[in-house]
C-alpha atoms as a PDB file:
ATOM      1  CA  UNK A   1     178.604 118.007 155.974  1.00  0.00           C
ATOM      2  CA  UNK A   2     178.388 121.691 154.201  1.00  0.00           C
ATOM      3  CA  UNK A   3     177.160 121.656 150.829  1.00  0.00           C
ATOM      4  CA  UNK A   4     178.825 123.530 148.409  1.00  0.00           C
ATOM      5  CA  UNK A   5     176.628 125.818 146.045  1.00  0.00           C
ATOM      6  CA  UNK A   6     177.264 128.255 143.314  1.00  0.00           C
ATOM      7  CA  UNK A   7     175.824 132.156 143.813  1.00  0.00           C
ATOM      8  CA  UNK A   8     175.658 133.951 141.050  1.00  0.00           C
ATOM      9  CA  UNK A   9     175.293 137.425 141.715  1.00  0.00           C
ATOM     10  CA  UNK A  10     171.735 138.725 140.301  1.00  0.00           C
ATOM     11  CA  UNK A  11     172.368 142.532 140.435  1.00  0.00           C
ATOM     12  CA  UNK A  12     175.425 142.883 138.393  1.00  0.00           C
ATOM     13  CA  UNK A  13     173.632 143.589 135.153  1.00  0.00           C
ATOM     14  CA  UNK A  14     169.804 143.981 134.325  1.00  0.00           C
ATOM     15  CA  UNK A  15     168.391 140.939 132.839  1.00  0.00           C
ATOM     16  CA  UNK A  16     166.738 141.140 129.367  1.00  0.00           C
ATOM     17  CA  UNK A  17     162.988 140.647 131.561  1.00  0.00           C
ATOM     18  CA  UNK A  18     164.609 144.389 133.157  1.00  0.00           C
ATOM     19  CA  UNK A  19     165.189 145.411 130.249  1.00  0.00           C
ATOM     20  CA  UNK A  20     162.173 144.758 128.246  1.00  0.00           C
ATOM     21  CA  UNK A  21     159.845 146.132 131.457  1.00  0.00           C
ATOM     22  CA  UNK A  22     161.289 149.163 131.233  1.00  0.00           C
ATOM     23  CA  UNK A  23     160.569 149.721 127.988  1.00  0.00           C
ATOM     24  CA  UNK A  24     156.774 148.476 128.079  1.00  0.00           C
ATOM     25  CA  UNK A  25     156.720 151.287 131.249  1.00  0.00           C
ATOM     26  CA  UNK A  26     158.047 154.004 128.842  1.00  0.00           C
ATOM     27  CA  UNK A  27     155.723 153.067 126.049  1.00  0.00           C
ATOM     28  CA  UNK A  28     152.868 152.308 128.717  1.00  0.00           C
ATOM     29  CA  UNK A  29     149.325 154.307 128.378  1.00  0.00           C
ATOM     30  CA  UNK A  30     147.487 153.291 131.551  1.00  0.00           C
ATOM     31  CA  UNK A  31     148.945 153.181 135.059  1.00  0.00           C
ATOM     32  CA  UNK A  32     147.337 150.621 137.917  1.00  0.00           C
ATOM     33  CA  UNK A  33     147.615 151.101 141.111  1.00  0.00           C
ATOM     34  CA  UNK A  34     145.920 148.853 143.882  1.00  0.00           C
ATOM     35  CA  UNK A  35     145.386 150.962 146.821  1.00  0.00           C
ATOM     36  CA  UNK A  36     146.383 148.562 150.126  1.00  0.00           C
ATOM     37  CA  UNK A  37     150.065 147.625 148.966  1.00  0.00           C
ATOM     38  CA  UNK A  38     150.665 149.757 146.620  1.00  0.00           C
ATOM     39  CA  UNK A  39     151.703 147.210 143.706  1.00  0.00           C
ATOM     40  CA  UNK A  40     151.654 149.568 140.311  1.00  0.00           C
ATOM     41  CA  UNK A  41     151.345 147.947 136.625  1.00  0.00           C
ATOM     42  CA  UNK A  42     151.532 149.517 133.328  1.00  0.00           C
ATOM     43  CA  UNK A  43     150.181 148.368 130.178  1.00  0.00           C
ATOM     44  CA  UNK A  44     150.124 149.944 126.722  1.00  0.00           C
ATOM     45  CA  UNK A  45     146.245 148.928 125.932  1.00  0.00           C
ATOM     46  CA  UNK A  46     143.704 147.661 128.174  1.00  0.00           C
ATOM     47  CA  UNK A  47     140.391 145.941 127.964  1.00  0.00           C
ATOM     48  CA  UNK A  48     136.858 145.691 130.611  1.00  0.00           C
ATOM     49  CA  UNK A  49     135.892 141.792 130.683  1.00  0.00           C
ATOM     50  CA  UNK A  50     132.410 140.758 131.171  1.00  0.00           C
ATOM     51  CA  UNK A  51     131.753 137.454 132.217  1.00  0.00           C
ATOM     52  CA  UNK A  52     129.213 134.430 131.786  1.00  0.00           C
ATOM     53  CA  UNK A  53     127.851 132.809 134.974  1.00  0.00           C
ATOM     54  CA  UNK A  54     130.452 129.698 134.388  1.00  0.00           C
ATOM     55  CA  UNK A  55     133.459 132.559 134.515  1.00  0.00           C
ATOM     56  CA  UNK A  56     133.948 132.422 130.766  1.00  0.00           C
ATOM     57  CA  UNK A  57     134.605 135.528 128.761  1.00  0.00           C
ATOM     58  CA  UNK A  58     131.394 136.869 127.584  1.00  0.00           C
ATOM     59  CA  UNK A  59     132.166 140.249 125.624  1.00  0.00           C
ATOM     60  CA  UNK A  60     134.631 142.792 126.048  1.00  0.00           C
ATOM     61  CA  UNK A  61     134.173 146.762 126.559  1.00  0.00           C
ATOM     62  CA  UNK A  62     136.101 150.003 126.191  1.00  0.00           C
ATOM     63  CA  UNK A  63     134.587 151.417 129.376  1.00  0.00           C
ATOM     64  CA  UNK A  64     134.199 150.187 132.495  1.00  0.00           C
ATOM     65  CA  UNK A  65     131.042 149.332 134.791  1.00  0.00           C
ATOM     66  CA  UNK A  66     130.205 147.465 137.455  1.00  0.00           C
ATOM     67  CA  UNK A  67     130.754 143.765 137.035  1.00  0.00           C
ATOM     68  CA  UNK A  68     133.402 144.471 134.698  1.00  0.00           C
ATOM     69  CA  UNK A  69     137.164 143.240 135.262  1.00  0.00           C
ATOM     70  CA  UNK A  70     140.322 145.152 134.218  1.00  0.00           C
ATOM     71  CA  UNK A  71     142.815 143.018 131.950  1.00  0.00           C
ATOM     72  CA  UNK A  72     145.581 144.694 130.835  1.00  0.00           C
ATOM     73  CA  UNK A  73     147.912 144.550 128.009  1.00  0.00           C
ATOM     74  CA  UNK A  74     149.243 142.064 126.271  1.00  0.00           C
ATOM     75  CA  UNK A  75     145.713 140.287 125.961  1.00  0.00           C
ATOM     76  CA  UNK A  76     147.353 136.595 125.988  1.00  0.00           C
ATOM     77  CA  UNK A  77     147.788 133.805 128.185  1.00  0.00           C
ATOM     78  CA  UNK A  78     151.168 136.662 129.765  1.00  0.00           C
ATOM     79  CA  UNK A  79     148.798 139.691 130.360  1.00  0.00           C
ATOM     80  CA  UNK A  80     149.969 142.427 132.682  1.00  0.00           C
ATOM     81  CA  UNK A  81     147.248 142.428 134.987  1.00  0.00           C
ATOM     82  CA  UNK A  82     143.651 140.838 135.593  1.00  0.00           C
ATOM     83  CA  UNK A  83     141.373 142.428 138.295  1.00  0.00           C
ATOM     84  CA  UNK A  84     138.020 140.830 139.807  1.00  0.00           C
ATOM     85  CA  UNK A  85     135.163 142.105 138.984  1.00  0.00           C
ATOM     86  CA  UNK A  86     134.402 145.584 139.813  1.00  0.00           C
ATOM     87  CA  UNK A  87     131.581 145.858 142.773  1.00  0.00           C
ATOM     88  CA  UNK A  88     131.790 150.111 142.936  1.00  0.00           C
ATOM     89  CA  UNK A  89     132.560 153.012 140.704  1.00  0.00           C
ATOM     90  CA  UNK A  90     134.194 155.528 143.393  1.00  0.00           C
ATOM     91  CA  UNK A  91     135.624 158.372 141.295  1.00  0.00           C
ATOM     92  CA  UNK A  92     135.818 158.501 137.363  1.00  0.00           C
ATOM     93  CA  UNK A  93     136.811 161.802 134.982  1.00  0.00           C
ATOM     94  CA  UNK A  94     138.961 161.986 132.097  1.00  0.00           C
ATOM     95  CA  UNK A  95     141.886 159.888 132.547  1.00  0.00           C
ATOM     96  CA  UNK A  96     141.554 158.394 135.434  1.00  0.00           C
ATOM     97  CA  UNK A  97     139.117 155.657 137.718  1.00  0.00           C
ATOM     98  CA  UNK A  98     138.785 155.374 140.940  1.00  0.00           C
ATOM     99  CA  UNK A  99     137.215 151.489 142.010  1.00  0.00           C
ATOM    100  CA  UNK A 100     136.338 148.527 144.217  1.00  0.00           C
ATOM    101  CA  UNK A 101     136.524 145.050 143.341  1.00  0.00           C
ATOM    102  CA  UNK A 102     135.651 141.955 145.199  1.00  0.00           C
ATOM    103  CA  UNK A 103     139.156 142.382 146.741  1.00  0.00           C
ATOM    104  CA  UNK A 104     140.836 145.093 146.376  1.00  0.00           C
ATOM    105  CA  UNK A 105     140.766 149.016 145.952  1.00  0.00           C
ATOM    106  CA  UNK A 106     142.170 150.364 142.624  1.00  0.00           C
ATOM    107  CA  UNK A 107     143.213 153.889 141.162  1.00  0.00           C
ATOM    108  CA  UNK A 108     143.564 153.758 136.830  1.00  0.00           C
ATOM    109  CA  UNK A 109     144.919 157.110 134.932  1.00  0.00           C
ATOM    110  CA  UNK A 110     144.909 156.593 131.168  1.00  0.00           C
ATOM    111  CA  UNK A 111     147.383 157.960 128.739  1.00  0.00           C
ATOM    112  CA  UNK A 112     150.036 158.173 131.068  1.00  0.00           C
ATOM    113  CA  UNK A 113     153.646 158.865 130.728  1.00  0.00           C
ATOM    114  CA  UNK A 114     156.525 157.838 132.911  1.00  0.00           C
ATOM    115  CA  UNK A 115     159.350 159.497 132.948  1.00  0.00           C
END
């Protein structure tokens, strides 16, 4: 017995999610990018979480150090992007961040625009 099912064609038109992302990338100040895949985000404003020992939120910080995770913008239960905390400092200047986390290699440039 086939089964009949509807396909609606998903790249017709962008979505309002396409939509909306593409604007936040426009209007985006900091650029992610985690170093084995790849896998880029962009946030308008971000923040360096410290921790408590029981992995709640403990203070907050403009600049980063180690022990320190990345959240990005918007800084609610949707945020962009939440790293683990960071275990090396492996390049920093103006504008940009080279790091280690737990997991995971990461390259930040601040006020960033894509064109």
């Amino acid at each position: 017995m086939k089964i009949d099912r509807l396909i609606i064609p998903t790249n017709i038109e962008k979505t309002k999610f396409d939509l909306v992302r593409e604007i936040e990338i426009k209007e985006s100040k900091s650029k992610l990018v985690r170093e084995n895949d790849g896998l880029t985000k962009h946030a308008s404003r971000i923040k360096w979480m410290e921790w408590n020992e029981d992995g709640t939120l403990k203070a907050h910080h403009d600049t980063p150090a180690i022990g320190l995770s990345l959240l990005m913008s918007p800084f609610d239960e949707s945020y962009t992007w939440l790293t683990t905390p960071i275990t090396e400092i492996v390049e920093e200047r103006e504008g940009y961040i080279k790091f280690n986390t737990q997991n995971s290699v990461y390259e930040l440039w601040s006020n960033v625009e894509e064109k």
